[in-house]
N, C-alpha and C. Protein backbone atom coordinates (compact mmCIF):
# COMPACT_ATOMS: atom_id res chain seq x y z
N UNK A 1 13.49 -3.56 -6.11
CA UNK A 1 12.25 -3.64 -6.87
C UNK A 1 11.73 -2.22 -7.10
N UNK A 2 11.56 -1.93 -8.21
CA UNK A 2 11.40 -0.70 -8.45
C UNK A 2 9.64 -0.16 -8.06
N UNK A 3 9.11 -1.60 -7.84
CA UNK A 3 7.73 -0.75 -7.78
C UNK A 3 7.22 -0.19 -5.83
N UNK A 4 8.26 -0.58 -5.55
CA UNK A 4 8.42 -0.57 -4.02
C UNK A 4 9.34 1.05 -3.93
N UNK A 5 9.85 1.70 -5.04
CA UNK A 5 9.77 2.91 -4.60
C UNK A 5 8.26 3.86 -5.02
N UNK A 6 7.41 3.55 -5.12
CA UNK A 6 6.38 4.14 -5.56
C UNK A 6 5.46 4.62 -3.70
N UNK A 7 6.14 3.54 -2.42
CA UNK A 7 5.75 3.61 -1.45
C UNK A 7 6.40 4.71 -1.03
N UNK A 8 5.93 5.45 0.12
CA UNK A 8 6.99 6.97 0.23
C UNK A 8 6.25 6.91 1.69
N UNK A 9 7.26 7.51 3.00
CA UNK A 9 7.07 7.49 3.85
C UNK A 9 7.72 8.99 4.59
N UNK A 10 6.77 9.60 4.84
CA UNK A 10 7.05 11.18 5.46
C UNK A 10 7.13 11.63 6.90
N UNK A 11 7.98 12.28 7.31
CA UNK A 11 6.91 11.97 9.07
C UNK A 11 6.17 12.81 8.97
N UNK A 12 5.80 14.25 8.32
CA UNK A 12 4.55 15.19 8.51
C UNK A 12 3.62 14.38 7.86
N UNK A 13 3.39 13.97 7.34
CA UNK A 13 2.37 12.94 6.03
C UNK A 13 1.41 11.64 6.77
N UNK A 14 0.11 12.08 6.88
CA UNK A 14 -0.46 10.43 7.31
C UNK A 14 -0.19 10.09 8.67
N UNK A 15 0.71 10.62 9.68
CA UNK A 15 1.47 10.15 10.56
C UNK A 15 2.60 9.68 10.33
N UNK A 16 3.25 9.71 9.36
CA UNK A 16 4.02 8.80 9.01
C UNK A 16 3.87 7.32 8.11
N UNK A 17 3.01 7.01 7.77
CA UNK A 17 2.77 5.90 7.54
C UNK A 17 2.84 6.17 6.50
N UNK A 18 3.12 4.81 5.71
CA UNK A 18 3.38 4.69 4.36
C UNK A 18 2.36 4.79 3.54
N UNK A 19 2.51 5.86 2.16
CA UNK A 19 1.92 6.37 1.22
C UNK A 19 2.23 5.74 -0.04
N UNK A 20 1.34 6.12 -1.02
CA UNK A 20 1.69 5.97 -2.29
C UNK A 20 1.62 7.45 -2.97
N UNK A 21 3.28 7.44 -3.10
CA UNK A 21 3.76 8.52 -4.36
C UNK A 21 3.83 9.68 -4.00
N UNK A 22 3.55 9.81 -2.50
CA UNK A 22 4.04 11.09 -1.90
C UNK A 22 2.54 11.36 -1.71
N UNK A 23 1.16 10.86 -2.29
CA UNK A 23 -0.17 11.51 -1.97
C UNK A 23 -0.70 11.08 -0.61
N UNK A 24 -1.27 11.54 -0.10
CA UNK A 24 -2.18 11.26 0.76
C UNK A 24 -3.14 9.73 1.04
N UNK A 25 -2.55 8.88 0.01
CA UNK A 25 -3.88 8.01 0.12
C UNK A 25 -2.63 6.72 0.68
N UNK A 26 -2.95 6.19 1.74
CA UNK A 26 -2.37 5.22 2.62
C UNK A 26 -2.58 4.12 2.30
N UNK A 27 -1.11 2.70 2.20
CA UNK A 27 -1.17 1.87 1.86
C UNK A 27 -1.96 1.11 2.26
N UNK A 28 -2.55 0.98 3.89
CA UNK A 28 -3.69 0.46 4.44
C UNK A 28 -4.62 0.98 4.14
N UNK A 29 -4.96 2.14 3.53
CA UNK A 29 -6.31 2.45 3.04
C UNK A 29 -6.74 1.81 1.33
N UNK A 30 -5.07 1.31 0.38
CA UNK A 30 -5.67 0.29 -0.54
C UNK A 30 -5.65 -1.27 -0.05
N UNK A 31 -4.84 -1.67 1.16
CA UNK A 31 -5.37 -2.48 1.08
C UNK A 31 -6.34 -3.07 2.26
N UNK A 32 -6.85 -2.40 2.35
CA UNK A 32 -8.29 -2.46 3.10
C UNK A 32 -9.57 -2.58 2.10
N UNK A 33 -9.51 -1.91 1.24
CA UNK A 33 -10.40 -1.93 0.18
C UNK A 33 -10.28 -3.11 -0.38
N UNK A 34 -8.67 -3.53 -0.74
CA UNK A 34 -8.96 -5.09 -1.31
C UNK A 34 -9.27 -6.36 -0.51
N UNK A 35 -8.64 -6.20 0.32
CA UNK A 35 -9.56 -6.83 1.55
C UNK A 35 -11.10 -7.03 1.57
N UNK A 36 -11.87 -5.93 1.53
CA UNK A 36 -13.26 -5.80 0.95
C UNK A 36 -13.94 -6.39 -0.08
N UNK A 37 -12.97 -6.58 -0.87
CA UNK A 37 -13.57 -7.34 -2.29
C UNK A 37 -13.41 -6.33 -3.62
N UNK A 38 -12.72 -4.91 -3.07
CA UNK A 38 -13.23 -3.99 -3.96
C UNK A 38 -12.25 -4.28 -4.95
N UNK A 39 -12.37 -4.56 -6.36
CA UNK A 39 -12.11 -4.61 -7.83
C UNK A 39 -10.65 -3.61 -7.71
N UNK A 40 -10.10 -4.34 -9.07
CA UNK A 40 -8.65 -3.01 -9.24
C UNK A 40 -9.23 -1.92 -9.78
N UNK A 41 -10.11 -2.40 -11.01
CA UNK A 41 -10.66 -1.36 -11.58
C UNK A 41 -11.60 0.18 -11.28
N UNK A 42 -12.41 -0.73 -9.57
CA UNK A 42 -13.14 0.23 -8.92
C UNK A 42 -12.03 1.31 -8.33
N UNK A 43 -10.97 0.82 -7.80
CA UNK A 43 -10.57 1.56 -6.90
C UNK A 43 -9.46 2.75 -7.43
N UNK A 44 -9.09 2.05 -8.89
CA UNK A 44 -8.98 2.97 -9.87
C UNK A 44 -9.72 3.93 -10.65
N UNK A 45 -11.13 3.69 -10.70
CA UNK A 45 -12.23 4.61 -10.90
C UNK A 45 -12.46 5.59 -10.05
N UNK A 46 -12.46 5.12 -8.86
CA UNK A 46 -12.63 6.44 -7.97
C UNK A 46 -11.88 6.93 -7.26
N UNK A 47 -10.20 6.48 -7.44
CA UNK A 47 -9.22 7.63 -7.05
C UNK A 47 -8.23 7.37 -8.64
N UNK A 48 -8.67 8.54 -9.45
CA UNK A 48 -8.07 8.48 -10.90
C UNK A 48 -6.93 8.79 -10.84
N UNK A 49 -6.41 9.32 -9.80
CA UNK A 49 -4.88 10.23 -9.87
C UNK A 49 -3.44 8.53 -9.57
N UNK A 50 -4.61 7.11 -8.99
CA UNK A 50 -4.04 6.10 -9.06
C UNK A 50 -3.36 5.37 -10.42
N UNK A 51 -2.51 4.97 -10.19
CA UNK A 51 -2.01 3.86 -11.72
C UNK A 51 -2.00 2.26 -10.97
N UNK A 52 -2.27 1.46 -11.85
CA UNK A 52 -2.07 0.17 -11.46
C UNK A 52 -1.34 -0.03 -11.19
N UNK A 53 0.03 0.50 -11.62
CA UNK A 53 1.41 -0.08 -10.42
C UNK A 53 1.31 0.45 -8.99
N UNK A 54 0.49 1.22 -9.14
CA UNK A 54 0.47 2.09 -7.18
C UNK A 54 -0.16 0.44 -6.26
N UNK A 55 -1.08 0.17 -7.30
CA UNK A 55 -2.31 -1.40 -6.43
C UNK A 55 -0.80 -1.98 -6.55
N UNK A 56 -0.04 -2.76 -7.18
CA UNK A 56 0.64 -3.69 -7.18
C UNK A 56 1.76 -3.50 -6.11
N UNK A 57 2.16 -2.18 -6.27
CA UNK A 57 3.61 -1.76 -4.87
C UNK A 57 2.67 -1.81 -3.54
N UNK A 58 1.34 -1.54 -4.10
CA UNK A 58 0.89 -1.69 -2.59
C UNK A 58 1.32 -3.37 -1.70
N UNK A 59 0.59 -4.25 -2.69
CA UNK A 59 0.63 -5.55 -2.26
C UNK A 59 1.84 -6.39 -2.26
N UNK A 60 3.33 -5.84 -2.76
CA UNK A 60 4.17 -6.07 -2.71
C UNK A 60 4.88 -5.28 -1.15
N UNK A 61 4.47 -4.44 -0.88
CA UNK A 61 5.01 -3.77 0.14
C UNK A 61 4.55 -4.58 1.63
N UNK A 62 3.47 -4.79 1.76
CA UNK A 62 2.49 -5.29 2.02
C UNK A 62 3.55 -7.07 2.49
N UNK A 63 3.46 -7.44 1.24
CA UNK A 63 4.43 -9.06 1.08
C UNK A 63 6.00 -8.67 1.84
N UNK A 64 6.37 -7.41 1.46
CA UNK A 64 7.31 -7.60 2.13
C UNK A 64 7.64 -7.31 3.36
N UNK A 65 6.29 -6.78 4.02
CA UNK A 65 6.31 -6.20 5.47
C UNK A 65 6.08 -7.64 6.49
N UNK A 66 5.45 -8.57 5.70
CA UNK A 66 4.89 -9.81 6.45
C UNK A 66 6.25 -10.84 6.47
N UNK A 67 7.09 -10.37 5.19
CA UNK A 67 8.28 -11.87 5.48
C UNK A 67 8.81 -11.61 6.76
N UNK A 68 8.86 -12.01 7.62
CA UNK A 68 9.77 -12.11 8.79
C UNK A 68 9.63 -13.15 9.88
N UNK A 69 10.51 -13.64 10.65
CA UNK A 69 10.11 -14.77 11.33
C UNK A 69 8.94 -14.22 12.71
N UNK A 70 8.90 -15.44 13.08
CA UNK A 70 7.80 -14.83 14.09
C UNK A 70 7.82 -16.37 15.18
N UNK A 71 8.50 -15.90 16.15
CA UNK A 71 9.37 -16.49 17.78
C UNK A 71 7.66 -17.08 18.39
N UNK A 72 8.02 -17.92 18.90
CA UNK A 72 6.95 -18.37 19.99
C UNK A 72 7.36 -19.05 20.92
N UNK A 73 7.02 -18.99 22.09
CA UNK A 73 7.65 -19.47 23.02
C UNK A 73 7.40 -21.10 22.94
N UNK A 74 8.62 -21.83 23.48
CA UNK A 74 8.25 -23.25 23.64
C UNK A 74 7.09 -23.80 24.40
C-alpha cells in the first residue's frame, strides 16, 4: 500500500517512533487529535506542511498495527 510508505521510522527521530514523511509530527500525535474530535480539515489548517494522504496513512497504519491476534488464557 503505497500510502503506508508515507510512515517513516528513524531511530534518532521522535525516539523512534513512527513519523509522517520523515517530519517530526508523530503518528500518535495525529491520531490523538482524531481521537479528540479534531476535523481533517482543522488539523490540516494548522500543520500546513500536512497532505490528506499523511491523515489517511496515518489511520491505515494505525489499522494495520491493531490486526493481530490477541491469546487469552483459558
Amino acid at each position: 500500500m503505497r500510502l503506508l510508505e508515507r510512515i517513516t521510522v528513524e531511530p534518532g527521530k521522535c525516539g523512534g517512533r513512527p513519523c509522517i514523511r520523515g517530519m517530526r509530527i508523530r503518528v500518535t500525535d495525529i491520531l490523538g487529535m482524531l481521537a479528540e474530535g479534531v476535523a481533517h480539515e482543522e488539523i490540516l489548517k494548522d500543520f500546513p506542511y500536512l497532505e490528506p494522504d499523511d491523515i489517511k496513512a496515518t489511520l491505515a497504519y494505525a489499522a494495520r498495527q491493531t490486526d493481530h491476534a490477541v491469546l487469552q488464557p483459558a
